[in-house]
Protein backbone atom coordinates (compact mmCIF):
# COMPACT_ATOMS: atom_id res chain seq x y z
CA UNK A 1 162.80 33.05 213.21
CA UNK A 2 162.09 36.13 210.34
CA UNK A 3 164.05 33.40 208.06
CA UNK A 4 161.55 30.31 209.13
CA UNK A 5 158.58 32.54 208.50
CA UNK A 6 159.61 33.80 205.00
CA UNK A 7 160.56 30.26 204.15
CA UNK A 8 157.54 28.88 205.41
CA UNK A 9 155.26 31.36 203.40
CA UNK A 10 157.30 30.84 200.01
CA UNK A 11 156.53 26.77 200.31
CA UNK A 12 153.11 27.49 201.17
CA UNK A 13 152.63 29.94 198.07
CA UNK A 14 154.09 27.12 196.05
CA UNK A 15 151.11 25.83 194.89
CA UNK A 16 149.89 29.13 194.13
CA UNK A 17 152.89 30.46 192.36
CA UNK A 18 153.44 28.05 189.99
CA UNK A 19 150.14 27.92 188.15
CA UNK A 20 150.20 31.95 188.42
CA UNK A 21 153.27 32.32 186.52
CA UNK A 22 151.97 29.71 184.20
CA UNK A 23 149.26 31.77 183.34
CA UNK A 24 151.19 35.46 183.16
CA UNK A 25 153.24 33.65 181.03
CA UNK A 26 151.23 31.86 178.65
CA UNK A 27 148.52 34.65 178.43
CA UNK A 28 150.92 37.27 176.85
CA UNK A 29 152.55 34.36 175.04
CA UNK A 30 155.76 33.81 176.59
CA UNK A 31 157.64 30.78 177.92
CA UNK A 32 157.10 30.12 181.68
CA UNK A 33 161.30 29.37 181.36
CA UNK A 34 160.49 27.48 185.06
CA UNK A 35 163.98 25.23 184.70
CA UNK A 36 166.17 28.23 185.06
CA UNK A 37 163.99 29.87 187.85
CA UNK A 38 164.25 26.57 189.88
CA UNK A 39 168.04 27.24 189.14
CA UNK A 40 168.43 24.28 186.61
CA UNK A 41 170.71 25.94 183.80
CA UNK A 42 171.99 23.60 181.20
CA UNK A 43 175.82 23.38 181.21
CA UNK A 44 175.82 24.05 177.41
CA UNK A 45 174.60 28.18 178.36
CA UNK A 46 177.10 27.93 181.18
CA UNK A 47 180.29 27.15 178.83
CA UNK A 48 181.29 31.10 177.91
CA UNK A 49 181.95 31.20 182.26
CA UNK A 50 184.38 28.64 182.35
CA UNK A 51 187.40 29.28 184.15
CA UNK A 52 186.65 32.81 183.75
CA UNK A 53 185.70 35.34 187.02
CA UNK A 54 181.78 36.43 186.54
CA UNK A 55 179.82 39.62 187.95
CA UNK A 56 176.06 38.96 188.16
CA UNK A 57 174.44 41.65 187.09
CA UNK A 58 170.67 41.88 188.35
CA UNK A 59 167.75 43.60 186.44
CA UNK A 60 164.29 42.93 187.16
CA UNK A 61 162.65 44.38 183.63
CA UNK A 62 163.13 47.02 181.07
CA UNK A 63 163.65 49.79 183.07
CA UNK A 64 166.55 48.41 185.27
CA UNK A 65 168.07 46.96 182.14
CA UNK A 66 168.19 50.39 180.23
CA UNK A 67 169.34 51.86 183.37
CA UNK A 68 172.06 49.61 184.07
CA UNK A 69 173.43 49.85 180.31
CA UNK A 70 176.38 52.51 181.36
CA UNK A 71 177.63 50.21 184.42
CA UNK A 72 177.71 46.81 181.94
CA UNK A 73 179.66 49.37 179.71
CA UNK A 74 181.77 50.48 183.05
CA UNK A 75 182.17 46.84 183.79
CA UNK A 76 183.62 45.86 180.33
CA UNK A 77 186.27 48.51 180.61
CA UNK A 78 187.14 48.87 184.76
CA UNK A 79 186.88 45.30 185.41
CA UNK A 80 188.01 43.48 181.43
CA UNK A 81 188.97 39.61 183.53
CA UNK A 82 185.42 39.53 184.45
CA UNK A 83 182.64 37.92 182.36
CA UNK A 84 178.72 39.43 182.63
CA UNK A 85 175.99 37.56 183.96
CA UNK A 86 172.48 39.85 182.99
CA UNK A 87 169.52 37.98 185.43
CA UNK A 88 166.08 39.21 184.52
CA UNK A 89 162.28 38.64 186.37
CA UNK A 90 160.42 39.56 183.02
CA UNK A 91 160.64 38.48 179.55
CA UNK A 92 160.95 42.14 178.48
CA UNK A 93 163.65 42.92 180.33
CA UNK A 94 165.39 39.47 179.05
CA UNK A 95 164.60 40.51 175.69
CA UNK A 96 166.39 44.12 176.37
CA UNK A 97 169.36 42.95 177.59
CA UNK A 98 169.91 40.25 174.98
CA UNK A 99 169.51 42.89 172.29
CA UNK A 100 172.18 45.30 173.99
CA UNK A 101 174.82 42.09 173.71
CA UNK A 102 176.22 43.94 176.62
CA UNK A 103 176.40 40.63 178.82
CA UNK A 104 178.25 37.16 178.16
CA UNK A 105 175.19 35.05 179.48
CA UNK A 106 171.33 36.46 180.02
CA UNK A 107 169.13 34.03 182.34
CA UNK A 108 166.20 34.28 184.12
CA UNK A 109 166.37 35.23 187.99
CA UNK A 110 165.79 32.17 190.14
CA UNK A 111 162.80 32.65 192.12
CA UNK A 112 163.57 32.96 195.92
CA UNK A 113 163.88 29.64 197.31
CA UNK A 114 166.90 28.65 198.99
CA UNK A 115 167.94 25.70 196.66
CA UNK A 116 166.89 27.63 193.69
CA UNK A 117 169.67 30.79 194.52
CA UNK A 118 171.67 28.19 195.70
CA UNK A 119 172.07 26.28 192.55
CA UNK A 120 172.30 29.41 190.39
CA UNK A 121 174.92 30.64 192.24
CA UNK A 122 176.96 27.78 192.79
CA UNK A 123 176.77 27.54 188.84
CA UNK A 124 177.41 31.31 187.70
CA UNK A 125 179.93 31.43 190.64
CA UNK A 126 179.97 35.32 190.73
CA UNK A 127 182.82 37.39 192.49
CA UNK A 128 180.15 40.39 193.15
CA UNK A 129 176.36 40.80 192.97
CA UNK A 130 174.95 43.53 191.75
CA UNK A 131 171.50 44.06 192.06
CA UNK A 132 169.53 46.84 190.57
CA UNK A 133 167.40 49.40 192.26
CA UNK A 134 165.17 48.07 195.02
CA UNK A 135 165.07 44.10 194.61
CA UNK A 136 165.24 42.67 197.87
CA UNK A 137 165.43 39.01 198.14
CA UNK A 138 165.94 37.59 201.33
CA UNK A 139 166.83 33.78 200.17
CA UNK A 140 169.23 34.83 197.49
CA UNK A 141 171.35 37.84 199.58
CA UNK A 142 171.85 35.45 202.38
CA UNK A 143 172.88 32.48 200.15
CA UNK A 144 175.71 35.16 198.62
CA UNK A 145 176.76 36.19 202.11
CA UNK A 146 177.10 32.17 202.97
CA UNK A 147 178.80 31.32 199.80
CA UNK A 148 181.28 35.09 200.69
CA UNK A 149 179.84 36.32 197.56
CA UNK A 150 179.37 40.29 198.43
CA UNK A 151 176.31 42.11 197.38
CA UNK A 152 176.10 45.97 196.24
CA UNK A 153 172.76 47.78 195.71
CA UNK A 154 173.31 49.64 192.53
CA UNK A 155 171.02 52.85 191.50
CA UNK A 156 168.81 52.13 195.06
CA UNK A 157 165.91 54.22 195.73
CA UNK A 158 163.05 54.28 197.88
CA UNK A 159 160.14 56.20 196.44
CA UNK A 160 157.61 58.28 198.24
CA UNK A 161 154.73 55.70 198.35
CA UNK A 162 157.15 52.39 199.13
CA UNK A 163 158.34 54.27 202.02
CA UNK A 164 156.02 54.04 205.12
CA UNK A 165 155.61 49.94 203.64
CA UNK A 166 159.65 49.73 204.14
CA UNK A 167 159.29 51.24 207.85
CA UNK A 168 156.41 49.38 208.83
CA UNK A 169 158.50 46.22 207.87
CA UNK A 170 161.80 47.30 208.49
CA UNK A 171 162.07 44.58 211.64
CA UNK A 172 161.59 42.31 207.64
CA UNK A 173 164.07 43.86 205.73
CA UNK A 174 166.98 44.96 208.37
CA UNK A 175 168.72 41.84 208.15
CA UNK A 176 168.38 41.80 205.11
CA UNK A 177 170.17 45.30 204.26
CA UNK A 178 172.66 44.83 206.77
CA UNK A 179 174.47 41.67 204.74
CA UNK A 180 174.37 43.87 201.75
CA UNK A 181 178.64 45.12 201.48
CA UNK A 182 177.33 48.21 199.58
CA UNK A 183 174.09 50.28 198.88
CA UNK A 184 174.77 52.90 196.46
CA UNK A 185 171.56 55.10 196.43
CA UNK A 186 170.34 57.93 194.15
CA UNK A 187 170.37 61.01 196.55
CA UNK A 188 171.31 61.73 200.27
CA UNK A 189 166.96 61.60 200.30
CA UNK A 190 167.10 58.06 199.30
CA UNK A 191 170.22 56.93 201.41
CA UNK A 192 168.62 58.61 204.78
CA UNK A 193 165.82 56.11 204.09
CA UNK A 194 167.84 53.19 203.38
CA UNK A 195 169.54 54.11 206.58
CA UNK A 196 166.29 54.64 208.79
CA UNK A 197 164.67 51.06 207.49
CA UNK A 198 168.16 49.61 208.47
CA UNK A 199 170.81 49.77 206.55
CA UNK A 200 174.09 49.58 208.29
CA UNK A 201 175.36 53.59 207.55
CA UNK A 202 178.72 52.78 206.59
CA UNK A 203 177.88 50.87 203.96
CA UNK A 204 175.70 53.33 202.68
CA UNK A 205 177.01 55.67 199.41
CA UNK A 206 175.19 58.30 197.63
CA UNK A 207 176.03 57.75 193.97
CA UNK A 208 173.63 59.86 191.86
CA UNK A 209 171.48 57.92 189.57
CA UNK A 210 172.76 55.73 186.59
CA UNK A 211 169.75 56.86 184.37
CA UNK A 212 171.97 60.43 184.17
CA UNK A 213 174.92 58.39 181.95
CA UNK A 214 173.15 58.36 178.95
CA UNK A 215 174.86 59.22 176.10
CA UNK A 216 174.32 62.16 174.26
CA UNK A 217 172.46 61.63 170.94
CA UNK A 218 171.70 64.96 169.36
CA UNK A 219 169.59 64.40 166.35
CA UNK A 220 171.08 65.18 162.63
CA UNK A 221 169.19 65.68 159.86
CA UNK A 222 170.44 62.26 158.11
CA UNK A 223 169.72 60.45 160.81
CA UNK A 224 166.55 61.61 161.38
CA UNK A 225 165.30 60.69 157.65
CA UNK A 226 166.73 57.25 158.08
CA UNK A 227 164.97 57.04 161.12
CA UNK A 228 161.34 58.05 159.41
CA UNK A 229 162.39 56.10 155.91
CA UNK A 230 162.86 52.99 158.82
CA UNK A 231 159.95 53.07 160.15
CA UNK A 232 157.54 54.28 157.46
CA UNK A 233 156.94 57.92 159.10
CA UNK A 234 155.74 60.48 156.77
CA UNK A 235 159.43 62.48 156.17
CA UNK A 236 157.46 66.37 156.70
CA UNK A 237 155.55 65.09 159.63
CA UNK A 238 155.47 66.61 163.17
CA UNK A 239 155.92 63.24 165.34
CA UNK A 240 154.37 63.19 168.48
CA UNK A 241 155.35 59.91 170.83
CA UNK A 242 153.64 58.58 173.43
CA UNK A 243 156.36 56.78 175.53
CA UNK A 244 155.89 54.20 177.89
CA UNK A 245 151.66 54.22 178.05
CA UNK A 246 149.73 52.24 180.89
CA UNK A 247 145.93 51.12 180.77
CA UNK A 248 143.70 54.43 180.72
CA UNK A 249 146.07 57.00 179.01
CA UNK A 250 145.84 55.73 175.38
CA UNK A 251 142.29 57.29 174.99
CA UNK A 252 143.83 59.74 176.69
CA UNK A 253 146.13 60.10 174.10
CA UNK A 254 144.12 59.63 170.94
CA UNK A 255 142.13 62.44 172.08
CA UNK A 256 145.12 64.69 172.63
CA UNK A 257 145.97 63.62 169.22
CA UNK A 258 142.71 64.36 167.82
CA UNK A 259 142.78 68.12 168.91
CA UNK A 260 146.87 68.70 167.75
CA UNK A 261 145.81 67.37 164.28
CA UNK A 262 142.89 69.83 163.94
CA UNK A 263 145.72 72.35 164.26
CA UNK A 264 148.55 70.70 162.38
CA UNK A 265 146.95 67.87 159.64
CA UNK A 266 150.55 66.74 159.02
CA UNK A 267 151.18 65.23 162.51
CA UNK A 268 151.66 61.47 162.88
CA UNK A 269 151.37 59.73 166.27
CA UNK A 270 154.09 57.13 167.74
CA UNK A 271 152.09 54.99 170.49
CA UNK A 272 154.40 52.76 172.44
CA UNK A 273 152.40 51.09 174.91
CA UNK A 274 154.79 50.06 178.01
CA UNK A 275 153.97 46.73 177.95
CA UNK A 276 153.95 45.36 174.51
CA UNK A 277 150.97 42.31 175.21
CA UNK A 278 148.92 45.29 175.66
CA UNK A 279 149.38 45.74 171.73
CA UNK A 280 146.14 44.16 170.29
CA UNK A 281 144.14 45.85 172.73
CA UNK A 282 145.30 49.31 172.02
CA UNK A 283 145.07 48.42 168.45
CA UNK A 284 141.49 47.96 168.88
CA UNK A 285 141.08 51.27 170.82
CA UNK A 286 142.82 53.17 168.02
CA UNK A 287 140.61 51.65 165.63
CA UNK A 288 137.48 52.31 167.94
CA UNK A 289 138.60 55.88 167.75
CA UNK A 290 138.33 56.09 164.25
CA UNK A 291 142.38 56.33 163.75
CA UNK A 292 143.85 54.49 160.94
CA UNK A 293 147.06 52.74 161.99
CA UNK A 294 150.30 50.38 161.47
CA UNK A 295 151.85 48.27 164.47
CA UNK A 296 155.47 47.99 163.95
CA UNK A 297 155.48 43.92 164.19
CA UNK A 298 153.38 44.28 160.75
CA UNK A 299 155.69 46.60 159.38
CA UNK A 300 158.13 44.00 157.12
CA UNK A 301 154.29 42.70 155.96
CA UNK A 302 152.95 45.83 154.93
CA UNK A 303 156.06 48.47 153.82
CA UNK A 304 153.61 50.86 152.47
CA UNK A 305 154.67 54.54 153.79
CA UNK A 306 152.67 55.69 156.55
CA UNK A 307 150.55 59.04 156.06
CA UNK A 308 150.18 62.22 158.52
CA UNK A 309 147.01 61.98 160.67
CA UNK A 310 147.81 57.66 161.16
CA UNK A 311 148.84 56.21 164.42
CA UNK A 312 152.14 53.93 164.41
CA UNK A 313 151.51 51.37 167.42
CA UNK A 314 155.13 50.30 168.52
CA UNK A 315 154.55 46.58 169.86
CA UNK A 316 158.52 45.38 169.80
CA UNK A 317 160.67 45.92 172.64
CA UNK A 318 164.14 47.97 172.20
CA UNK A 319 163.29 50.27 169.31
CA UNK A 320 161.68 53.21 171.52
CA UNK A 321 164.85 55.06 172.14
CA UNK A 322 165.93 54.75 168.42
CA UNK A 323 162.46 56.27 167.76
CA UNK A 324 163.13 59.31 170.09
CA UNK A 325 165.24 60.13 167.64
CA UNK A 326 162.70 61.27 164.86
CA UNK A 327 160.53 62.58 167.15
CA UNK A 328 159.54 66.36 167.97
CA UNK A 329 158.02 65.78 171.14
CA UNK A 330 157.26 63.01 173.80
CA UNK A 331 154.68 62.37 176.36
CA UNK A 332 156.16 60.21 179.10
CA UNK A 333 153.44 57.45 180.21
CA UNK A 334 152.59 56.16 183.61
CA UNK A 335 152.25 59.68 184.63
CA UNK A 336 148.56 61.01 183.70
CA UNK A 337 147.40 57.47 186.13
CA UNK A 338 148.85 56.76 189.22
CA UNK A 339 151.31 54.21 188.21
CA UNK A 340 154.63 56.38 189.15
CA UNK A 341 155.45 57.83 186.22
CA UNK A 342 158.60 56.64 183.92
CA UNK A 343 162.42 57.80 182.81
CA UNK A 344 162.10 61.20 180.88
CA UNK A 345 166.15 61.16 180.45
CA UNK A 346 166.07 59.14 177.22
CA UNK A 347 164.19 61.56 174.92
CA UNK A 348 166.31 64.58 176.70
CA UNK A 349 169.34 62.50 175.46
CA UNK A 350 168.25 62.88 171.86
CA UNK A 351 167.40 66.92 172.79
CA UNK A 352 163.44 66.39 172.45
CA UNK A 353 161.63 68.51 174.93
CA UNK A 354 159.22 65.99 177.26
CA UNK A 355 155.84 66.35 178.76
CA UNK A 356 154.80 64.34 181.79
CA UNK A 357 151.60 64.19 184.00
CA UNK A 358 151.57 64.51 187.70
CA UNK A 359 152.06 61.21 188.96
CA UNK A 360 156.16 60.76 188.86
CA UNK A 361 156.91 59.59 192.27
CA UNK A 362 159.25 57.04 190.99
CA UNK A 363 161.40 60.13 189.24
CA UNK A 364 160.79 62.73 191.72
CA UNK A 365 164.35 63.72 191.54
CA UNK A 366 164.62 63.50 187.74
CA UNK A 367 161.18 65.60 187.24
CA UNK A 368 161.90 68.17 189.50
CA UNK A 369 165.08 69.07 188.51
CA UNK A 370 163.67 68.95 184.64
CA UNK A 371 160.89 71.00 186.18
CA UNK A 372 164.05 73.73 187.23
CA UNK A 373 165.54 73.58 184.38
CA UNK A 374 162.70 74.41 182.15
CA UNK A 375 163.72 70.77 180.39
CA UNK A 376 159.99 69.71 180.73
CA UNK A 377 156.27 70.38 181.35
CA UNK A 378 154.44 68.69 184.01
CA UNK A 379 150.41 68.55 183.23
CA UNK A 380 148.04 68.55 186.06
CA UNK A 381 146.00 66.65 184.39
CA UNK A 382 144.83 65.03 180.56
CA UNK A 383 142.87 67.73 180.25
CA UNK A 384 146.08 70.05 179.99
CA UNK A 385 148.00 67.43 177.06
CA UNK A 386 145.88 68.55 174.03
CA UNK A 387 146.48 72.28 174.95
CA UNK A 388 150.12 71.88 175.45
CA UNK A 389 150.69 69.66 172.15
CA UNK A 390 148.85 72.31 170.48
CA UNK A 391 151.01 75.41 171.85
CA UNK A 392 154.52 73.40 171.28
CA UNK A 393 153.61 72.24 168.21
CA UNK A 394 153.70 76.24 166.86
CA UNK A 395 156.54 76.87 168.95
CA UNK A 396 160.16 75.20 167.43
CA UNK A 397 162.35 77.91 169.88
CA UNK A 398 161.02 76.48 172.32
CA UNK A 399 160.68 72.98 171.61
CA UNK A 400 164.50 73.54 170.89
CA UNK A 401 165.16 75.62 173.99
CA UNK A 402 163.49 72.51 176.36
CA UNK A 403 165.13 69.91 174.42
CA UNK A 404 168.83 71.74 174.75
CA UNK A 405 167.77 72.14 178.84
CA UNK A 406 167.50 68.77 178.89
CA UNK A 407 170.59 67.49 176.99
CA UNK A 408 172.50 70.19 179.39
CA UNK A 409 170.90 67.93 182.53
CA UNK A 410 172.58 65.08 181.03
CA UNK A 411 175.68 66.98 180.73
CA UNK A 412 175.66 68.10 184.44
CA UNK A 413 174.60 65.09 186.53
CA UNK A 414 176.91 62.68 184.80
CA UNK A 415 179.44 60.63 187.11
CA UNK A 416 177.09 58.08 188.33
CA UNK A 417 178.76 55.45 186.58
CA UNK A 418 181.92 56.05 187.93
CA UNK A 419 181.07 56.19 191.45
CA UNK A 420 179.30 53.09 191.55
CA UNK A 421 182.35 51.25 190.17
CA UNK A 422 184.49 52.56 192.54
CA UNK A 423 182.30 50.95 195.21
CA UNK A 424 182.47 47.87 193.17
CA UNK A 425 185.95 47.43 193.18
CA UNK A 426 186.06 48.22 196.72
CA UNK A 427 183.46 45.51 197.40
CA UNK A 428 185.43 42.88 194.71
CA UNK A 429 188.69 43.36 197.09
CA UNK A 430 186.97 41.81 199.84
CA UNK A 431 185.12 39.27 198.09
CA UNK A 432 186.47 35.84 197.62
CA UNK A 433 188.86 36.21 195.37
């Protein structure tokens, strides 16, 4: 009856759907790409799969694609007679994963009707699923479990505000859990509430959290000028970075800015909005603000060097982490409005100390134990971000002391990788083949 229901609502929200995507799509300039999500894929993409085993790999946007980047690595070397299949939800994400080349076919997740999973996975043929995180789709786990294609969970996590919606639906999303062969979850927090919304408990794994098997980076002088020569960045320049910035922080930002370059002239802002469509409009809010500035997609166009005091707007996808790199500190976005907050692990990687504002409920974990660790700062609010890029600015010990905490995080919690793998193997030897 649950399955009539769902099924019932999904055909009814056809009409709806379609000309919604359409627009999303279209509005921030991207193909719609509605063949493959009605699980047409032309047999030309499908020739590197023949004849070969697959593992579907699934990763809803950026942030489950950079997170899954040490398992596709893991994959490669535990599991070398299998080809990788990398399905994404957003263009973003498809654009992440098809500049890691860490996957032999990227396509677009079907969306969840039954002949639309059907086809795709009749097609891709996969040994194992593995989706990323917290993407439940009721259409395409059951069509695995009919077709004796097992499904694992990988990096699962149920955050403080999903929570009491899980419970409330949890008569929803039981049978759904309970066909998964494996959830591997981030903490014995987030496996007691896969259990309690109904997962079966013996299927249930506490694996740590993928975003911890990041490798080291530890900047180098070199590298660090290539970095700035790359990108235009004033080479004597204290570079702040915004990372990952929602609606209502940039002017949050800029004003943060404003006050750290009244104390140090030769600071240079990185803005890296989180979703790059938002690019023209933050342009036109830097400009507003009286900031003179560069976005990276005009960068080949004008080479010029930048100067200390501009803004740098990066509007590409994949070049943030290679930016951490020249940077002296970081400001993690999503965090100053209540959007959840984002990763803090990749600028640790490259030893930069972070900053974050109060709202991290989807890294609760991750901030507090940077918040032990002395790794980070959590601000209590925007008022605090000017102050605290003021005081770090003056203060290289311990810009270096935070940004060595946080490599030694990375260090410690490493393993996830491993552990998840195991559970994939142990889910492959029951699979179909």
């Amino acid at each position: 009856m649950i399955d009539f229901i769902y099924n019932l609502l999904l055909w009814l929200l056809l009409p709806l759907l379609v000309p919604y995507h359409a627009y999303r799509s279209l509005s921030r300039g991207r193909r719609t790409a509605f063949m493959e999500r009605f699980g047409v894929i032309p047999e030309a993409e499908l020739e590197p799969l023949k004849g070969k085993r697959t593992i579907l790999v699934h990763a809803v946007s950026v942030g489950e694609t950079l997170a899954a980047q040490p398992l596709l690595k893991g994959i490669r070397s535990r599991f070398p007679e299998h080809r990788v299949v990398i399905t994404n939800v957003t263009e973003t994400g498809r654009g992440v994963a098809l500049k890691s080349n860490s996957a032999d076919l990227c396509i677009y997740f079907p969306f969840d009707y039954p002949f639309a999973v059907r086809a795709v996975l009749k097609k891709v043929s996969p040994d194992l699923v593995v989706i990323m995180e917290t993407e439940i789709w009721p259409n395409f786990i059951k069509e695995a479990g009919k077709l004796g294609i097992p499904v694992l969970l990988a990096n699962g996590r149920i955050s403080d505000r999903s929570l009491s919606r899980y419970l409330r639906f949890s008569w929803f999303f039981r049978p759904v859990l309970q066909r998964l062969s494996a959830l591997c979850m981030q903490s014995a927090e987030d496996a007691s509430r896969i259990e309690a919304i109904g997962a079966r408990p013996e299927t249930v794994h506490v694996a740590g959290n993928l975003k911890y098997d990041i490798p080291l980076r530890p900047k180098h002088p070199g590298e660090v000028s290539w970095i700035k020569a790359k990108y235009g960045i004033p080479e004597g320049a204290f570079v702040f970075t915004a990372a990952s910035t929602h609606e209502g922080e940039e002017g949050l930002v800029l004003e943060a800015y404003r006050m750290l370059l009244s104390a140090r002239p030769e600071s240079f802002l990185v803005l890296a909005p989180r979703h790059p469509e938002r690019a023209a409009g933050v342009a036109e809010q830097v400009k507003k603000s009286g900031f003179s500035f560069r976005r990276r997609s005009q960068l080949e166009a004008e080479p010029a060097p930048q100067q200390p005091g501009e803004v740098f707007i990066l509007d590409t996808v994949g070049e943030l982490a290679g930016l951490y790199g020249a940077s002296d500190l970081v400001f993690v976005g999503g965090s100053l409005v209540p959007t959840g907050g984002h990763n803090p692990l990749e600028p640790a990687a490259c030893g930069i100390p972070v900053l974050f504002g109060p709202h991290m409920e989807n890294f609760r974990e991750i901030a507090a134990t940077f918040l032990a660790k002395e790794a980070g700062i959590q601000l209590a609010g925007a008022a605090e971000l000017g102050e605290k890029l003021v005081s770090l600015s003056g203060d290289a010990a311990g810009r270096d002391t935070m940004g060595r905490n946080g490599a030694g995080i990375l260090a410690e919690s490493a393993g996830s990788t491993t552990r998840h793998l195991d559970a994939m193997a142990a889910s492959l030897g029951g699979s179909r083949g």
